[in-house]
Protein backbone atom coordinates (compact mmCIF):
# COMPACT_ATOMS: atom_id res chain seq x y z
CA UNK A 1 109.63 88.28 73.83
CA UNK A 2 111.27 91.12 75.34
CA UNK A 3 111.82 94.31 75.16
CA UNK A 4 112.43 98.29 76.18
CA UNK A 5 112.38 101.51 75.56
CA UNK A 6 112.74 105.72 77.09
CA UNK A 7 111.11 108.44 75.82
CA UNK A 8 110.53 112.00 76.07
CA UNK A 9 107.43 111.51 77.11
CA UNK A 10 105.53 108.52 78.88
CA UNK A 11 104.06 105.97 77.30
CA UNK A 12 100.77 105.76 77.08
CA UNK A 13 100.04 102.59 75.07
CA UNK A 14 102.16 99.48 73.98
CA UNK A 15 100.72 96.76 71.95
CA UNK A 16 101.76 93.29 70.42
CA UNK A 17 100.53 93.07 67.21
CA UNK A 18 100.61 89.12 65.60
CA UNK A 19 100.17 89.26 61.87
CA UNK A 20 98.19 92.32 62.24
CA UNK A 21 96.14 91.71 65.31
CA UNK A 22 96.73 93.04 68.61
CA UNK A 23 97.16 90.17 70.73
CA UNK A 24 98.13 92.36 74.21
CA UNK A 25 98.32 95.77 75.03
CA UNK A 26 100.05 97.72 77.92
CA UNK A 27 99.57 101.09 79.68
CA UNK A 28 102.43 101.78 81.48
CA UNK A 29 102.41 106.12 81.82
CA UNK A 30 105.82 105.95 82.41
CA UNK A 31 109.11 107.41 80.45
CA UNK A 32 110.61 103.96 80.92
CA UNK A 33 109.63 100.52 80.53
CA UNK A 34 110.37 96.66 80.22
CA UNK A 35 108.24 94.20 79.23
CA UNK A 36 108.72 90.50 79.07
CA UNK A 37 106.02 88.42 77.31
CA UNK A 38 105.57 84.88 76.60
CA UNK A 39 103.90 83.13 73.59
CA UNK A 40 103.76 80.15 71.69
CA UNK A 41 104.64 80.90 67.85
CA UNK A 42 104.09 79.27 65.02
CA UNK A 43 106.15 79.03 61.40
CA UNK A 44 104.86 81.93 59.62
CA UNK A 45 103.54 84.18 61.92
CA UNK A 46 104.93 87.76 62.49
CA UNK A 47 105.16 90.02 64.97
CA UNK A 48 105.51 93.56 65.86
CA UNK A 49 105.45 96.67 68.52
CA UNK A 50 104.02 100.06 68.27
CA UNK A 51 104.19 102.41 71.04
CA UNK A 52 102.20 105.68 72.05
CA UNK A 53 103.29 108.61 74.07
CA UNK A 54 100.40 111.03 76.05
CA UNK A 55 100.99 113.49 72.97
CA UNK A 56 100.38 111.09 70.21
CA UNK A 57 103.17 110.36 68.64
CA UNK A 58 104.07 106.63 67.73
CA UNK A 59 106.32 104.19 66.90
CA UNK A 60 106.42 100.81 65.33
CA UNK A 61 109.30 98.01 65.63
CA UNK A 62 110.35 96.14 62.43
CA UNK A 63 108.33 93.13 62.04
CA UNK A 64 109.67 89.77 63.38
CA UNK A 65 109.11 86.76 61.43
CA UNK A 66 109.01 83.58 63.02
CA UNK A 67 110.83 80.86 60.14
């Protein structure tokens, strides 16, 4: 898993979330990152980001599912 990102302002959190459970969580307070992850997956699990910047706003990722 891979992945990155800018923003206006740095981010202050990044978490994995598998099928609802934050498996891994970042704090990078920086305005860019990268961030290359490895897991084992199974058939049916899923998969998503959501990222927070020092003022609070966030974002989640579309969900990837693993088939």
């Amino acid at each position: 898993l891979a992945g990155d990102g800018s923003a206006h302002d740095v981010f202050s959190n990044i978490d994995l979330i598998k099928n609802g459970t934050v498996i891994q969580s970042w704090s990078p307070h920086q305005k860019t990152v990268t961030i290359t992850f490895s897991l084992a997956v199974s058939t049916g699990d899923y998969y998503y980001i959501r990222v927070t910047q020092a003022d609070g706003d966030e974002a989640v990722s579309s969900p990837i599912w693993i088939h």
